[in-house]
Protein backbone atom coordinates (compact mmCIF):
# COMPACT_ATOMS: atom_id res chain seq x y z
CA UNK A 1 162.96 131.88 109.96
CA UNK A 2 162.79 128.34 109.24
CA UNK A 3 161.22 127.19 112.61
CA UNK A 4 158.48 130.14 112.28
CA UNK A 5 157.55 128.40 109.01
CA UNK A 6 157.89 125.25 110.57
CA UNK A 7 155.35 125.99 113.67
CA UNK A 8 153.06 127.80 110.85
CA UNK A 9 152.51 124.60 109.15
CA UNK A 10 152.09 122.98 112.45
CA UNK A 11 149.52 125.02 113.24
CA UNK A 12 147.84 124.92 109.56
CA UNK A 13 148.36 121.80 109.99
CA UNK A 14 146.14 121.80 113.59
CA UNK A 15 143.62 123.78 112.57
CA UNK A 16 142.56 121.95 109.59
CA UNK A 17 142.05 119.11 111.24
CA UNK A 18 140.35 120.26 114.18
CA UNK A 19 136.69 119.85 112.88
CA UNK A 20 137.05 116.13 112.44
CA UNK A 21 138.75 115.55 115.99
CA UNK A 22 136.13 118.14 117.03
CA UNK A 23 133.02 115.80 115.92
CA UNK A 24 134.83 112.61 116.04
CA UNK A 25 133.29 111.38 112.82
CA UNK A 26 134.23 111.14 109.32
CA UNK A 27 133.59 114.61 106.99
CA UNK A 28 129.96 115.35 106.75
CA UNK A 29 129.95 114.83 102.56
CA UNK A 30 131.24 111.12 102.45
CA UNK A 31 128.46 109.77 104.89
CA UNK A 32 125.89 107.33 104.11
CA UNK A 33 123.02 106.05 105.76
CA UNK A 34 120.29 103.64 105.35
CA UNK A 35 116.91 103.77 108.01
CA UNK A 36 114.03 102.11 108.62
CA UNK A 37 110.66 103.47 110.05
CA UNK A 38 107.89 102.46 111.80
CA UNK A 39 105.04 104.55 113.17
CA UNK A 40 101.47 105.82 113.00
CA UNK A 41 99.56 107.61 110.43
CA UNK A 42 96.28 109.67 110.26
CA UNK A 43 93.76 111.23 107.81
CA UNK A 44 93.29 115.10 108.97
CA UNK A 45 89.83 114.68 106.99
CA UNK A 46 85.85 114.73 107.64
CA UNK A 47 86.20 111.53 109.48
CA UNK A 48 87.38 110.54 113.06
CA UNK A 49 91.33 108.74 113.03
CA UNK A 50 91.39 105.16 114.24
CA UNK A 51 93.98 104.22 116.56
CA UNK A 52 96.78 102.32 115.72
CA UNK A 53 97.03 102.92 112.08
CA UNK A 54 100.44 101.95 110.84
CA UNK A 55 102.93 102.43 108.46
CA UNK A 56 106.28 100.98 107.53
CA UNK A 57 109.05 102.70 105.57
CA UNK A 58 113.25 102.24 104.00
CA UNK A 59 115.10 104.92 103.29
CA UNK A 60 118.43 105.96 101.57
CA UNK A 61 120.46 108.96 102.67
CA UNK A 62 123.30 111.00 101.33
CA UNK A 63 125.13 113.79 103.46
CA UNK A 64 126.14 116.78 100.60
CA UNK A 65 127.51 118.99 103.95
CA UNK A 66 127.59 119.36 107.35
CA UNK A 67 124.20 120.85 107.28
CA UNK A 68 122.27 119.13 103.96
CA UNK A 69 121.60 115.55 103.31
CA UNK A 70 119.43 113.88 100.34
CA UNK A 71 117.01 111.41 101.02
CA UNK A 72 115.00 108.87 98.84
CA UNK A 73 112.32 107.26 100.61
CA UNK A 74 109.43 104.49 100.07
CA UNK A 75 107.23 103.54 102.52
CA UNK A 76 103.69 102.51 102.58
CA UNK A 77 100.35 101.41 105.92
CA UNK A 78 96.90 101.02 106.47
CA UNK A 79 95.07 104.06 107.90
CA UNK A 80 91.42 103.70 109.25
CA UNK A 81 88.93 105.94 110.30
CA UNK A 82 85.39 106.24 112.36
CA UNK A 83 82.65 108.75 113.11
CA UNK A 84 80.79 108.38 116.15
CA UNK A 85 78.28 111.57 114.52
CA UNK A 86 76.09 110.03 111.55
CA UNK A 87 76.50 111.37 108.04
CA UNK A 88 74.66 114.18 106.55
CA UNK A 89 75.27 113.79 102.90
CA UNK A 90 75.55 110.21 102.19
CA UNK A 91 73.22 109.64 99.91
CA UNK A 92 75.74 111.23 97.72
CA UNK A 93 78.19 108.67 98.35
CA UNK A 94 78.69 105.93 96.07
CA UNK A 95 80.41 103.87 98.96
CA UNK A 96 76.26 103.82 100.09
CA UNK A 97 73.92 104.95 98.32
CA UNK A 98 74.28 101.24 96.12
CA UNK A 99 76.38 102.87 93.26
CA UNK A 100 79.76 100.83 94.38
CA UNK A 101 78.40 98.26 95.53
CA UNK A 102 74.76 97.16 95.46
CA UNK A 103 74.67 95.07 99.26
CA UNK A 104 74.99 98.68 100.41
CA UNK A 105 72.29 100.43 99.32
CA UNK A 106 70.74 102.80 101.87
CA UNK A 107 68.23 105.06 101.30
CA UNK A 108 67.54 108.93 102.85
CA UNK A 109 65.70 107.08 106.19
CA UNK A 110 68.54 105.46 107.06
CA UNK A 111 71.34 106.19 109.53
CA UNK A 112 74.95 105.75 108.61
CA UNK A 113 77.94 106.57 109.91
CA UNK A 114 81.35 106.65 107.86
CA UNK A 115 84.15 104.68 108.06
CA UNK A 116 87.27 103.86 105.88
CA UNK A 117 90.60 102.14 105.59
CA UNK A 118 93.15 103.51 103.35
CA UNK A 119 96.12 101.83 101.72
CA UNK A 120 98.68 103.69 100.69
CA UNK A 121 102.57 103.80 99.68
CA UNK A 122 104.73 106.50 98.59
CA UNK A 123 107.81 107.48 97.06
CA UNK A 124 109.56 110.35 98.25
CA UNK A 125 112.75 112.80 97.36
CA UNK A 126 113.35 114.74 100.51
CA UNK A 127 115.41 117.33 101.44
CA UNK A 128 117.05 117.14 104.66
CA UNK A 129 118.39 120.22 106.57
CA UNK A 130 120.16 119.91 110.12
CA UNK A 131 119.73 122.71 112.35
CA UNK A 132 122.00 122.40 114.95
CA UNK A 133 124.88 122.15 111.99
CA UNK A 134 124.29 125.39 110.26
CA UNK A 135 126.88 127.07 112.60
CA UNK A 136 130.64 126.26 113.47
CA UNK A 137 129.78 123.95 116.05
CA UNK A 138 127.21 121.43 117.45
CA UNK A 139 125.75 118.66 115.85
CA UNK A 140 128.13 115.74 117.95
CA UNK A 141 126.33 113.07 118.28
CA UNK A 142 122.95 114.37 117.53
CA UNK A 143 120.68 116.09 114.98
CA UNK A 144 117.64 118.39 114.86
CA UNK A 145 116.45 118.93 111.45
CA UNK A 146 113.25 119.83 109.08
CA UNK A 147 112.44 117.56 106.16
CA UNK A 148 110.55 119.43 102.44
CA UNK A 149 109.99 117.18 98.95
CA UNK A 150 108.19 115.80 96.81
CA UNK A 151 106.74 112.80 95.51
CA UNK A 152 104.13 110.38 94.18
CA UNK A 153 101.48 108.42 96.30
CA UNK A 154 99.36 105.27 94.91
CA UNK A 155 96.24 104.69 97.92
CA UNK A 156 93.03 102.86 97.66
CA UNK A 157 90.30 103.68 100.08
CA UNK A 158 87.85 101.56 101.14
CA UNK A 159 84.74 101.56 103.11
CA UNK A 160 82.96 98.52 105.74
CA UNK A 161 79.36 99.43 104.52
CA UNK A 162 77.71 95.96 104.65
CA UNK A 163 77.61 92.97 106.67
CA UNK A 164 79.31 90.05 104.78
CA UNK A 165 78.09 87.57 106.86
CA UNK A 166 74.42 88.27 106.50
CA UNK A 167 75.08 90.21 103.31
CA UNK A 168 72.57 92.71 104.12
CA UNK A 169 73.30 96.35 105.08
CA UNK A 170 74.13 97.13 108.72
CA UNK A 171 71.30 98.49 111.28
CA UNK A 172 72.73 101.14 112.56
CA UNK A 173 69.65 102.54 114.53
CA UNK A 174 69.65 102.27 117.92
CA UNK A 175 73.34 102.58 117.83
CA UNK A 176 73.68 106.76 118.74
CA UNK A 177 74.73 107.24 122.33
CA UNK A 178 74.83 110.36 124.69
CA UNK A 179 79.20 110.19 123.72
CA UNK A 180 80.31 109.89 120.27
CA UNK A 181 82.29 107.75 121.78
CA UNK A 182 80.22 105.08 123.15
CA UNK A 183 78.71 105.45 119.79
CA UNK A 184 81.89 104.12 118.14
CA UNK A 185 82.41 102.15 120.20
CA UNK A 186 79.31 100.10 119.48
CA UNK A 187 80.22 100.66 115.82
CA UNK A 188 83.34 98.52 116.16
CA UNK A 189 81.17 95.67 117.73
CA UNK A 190 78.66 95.64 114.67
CA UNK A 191 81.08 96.16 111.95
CA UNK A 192 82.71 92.85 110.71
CA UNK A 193 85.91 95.00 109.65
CA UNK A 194 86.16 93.81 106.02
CA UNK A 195 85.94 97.23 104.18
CA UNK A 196 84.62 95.45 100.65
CA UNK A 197 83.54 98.53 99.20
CA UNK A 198 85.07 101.39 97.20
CA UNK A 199 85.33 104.50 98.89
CA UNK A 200 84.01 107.80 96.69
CA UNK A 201 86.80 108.60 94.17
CA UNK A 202 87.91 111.46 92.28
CA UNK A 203 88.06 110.84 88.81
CA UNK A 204 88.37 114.23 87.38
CA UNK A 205 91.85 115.83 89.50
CA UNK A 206 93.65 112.64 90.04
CA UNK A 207 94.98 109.69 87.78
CA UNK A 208 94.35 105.98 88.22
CA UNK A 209 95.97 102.74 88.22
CA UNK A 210 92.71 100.17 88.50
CA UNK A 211 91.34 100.45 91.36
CA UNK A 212 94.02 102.65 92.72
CA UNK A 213 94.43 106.36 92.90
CA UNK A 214 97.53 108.68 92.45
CA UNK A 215 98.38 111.25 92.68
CA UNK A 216 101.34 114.23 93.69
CA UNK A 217 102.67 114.76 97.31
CA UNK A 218 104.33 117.16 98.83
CA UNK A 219 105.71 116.70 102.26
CA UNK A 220 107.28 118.98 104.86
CA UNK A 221 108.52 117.56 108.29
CA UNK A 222 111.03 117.29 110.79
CA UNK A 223 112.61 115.00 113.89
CA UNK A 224 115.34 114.35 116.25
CA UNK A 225 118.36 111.87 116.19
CA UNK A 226 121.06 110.43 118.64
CA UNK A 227 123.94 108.51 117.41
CA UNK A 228 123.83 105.08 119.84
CA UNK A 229 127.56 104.21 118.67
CA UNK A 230 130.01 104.82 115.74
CA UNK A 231 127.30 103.70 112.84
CA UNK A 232 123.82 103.10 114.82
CA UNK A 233 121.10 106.02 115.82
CA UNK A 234 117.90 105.97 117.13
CA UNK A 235 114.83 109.19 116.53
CA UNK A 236 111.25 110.59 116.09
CA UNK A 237 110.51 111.95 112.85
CA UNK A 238 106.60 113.44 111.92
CA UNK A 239 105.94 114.81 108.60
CA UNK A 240 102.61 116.86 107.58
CA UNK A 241 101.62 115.39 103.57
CA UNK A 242 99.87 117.80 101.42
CA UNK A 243 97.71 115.27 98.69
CA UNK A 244 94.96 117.43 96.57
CA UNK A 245 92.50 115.13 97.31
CA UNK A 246 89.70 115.40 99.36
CA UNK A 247 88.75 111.97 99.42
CA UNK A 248 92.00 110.35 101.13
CA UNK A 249 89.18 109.35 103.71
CA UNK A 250 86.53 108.90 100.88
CA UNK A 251 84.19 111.51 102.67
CA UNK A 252 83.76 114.93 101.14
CA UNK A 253 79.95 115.92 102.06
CA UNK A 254 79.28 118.57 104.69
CA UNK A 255 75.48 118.02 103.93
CA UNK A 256 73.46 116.51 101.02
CA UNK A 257 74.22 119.54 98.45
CA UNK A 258 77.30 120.72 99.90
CA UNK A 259 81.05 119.16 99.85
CA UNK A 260 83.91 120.45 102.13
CA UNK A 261 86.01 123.16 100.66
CA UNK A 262 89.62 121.43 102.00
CA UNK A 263 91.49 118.80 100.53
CA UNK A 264 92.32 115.94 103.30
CA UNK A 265 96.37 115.67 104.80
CA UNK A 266 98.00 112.97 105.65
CA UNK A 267 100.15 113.44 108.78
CA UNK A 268 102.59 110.53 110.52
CA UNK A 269 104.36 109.99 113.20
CA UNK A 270 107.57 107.54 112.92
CA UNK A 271 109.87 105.86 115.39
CA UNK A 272 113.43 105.41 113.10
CA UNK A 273 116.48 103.42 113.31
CA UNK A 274 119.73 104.33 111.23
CA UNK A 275 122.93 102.78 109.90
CA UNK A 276 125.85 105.17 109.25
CA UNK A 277 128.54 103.91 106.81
């Protein structure tokens, strides 16, 4: 009797330890991480993405399972944006129709075409889910997962409507081509790049801070991750941002009575890099 006890607790013994020999790393709810991102991001709006945009981000993560961590997050870029199609309804832009900024002044028999850059930066809560962990095994060495949260975003857009060095309004006739774009691409050899003028805001569904719009976020996402070593790991993350605010690109005019009936998203792409405590 006493040696069946004493092989039962052996083998209580075995099996209760077999998940951490199994994954090799320490229990799932006393990990700690700390990342940094780098990638591109893009306006899903009325006006064409620029490429590269950039942004930069830190983050702070806690592991409350096997499956769940908890992540706060800041990060913060530069998007840009360019038709190669001129604009139907800017007239009722303030970025050019003089209200922002009286150098840029056009009038209905002129051609324009739209362009912004947007600053942004954002604080995050995420949640963090790991896939390939929500059953006995898997997850060694590796996760798949889906990000969902919330936040707050502070952005500025601005627009390149005049020439600085002349400080007259840009000529843009004579710049259409048979390709869109051709056509932007003789749009970045006229425009001198120094987006001076403030983009159309809304003032009425979002709150201010000067010059500076915020407003709610709310994120969903997802990406891949390898462990390189004991505390290092390397992955792709995207995440899809849902704003409220149709003027993340500072363009919201189908034509010259009508505006577009979707707020703008901003979407991202990010290569990461991880410490594990």
């Amino acid at each position: 009797m006493k040696n069946t006890c004493t092989l039962l607790c052996l083998f209580l013994l075995l099996v209760t330890d077999l998940p951490a020999q199994y994954y090799g790393v320490q229990p799932q709810s006393e990990t700690w991480s700390l990342g940094l991102k780098v990638g591109n991001a893009m306006i899903k709006g009325e006006v064409q993405p620029e490429f590269p945009s950039y942004q930069v981000g830190l983050y702070g993560q806690k592991s409350l399972g096997r499956a769940v961590d908890v992540r706060l997050q800041v990060q913060g870029g530069f998007i840009y944006g360019l038709n190669g199609t001129p604009s139907a309804g800017f007239m009722n832009n303030p970025a050019w129709n003089g209200t922002n900024n009286p150098l840029a002044a056009y009038d209905s028999l002129d051609m324009v075409y739209d362009n912004f850059r947007m600053e942004f930066y954002d604080l995050s809560f995420l949640f963090k889910l790991n896939l390939n962990r929500l059953g006995a095994y898997g997850g060694e060495g590796w996760d798949l997962y889906a990000l969902a949260g919330v936040g707050a975003m502070l952005y500025q857009t601005k627009v390149d409507a005049y020439n600085a060095a002349t400080a007259d309004r840009y000529r843009f006739e004579g710049i259409a081509a048979n390709d869109p774009r051709q056509t932007r691409q003789k749009l970045r050899e006229l425009l001198d790049g120094e987006y001076e003028t403030l983009a159309e805001q809304d003032y009425y569904n979002s709150s201010h801070l000067g010059k500076y719009t915020v407003n709610t976020l709310f994120t969903l996402g997802g990406g891949i991750k390898f462990m390189l070593g004991t505390h290092l790991a390397l992955g792709l993350e995207g995440r899809y941002n849902f704003i409220g605010d149709d003027l993340l690109d500072g363009q919201q005019w189908q034509d010259s009575q009508n505006i577009t009936p979707e707020a703008d998203r901003l979407l991202s792409a990010s290569l990461l890099l991880e410490y594990v405590f």
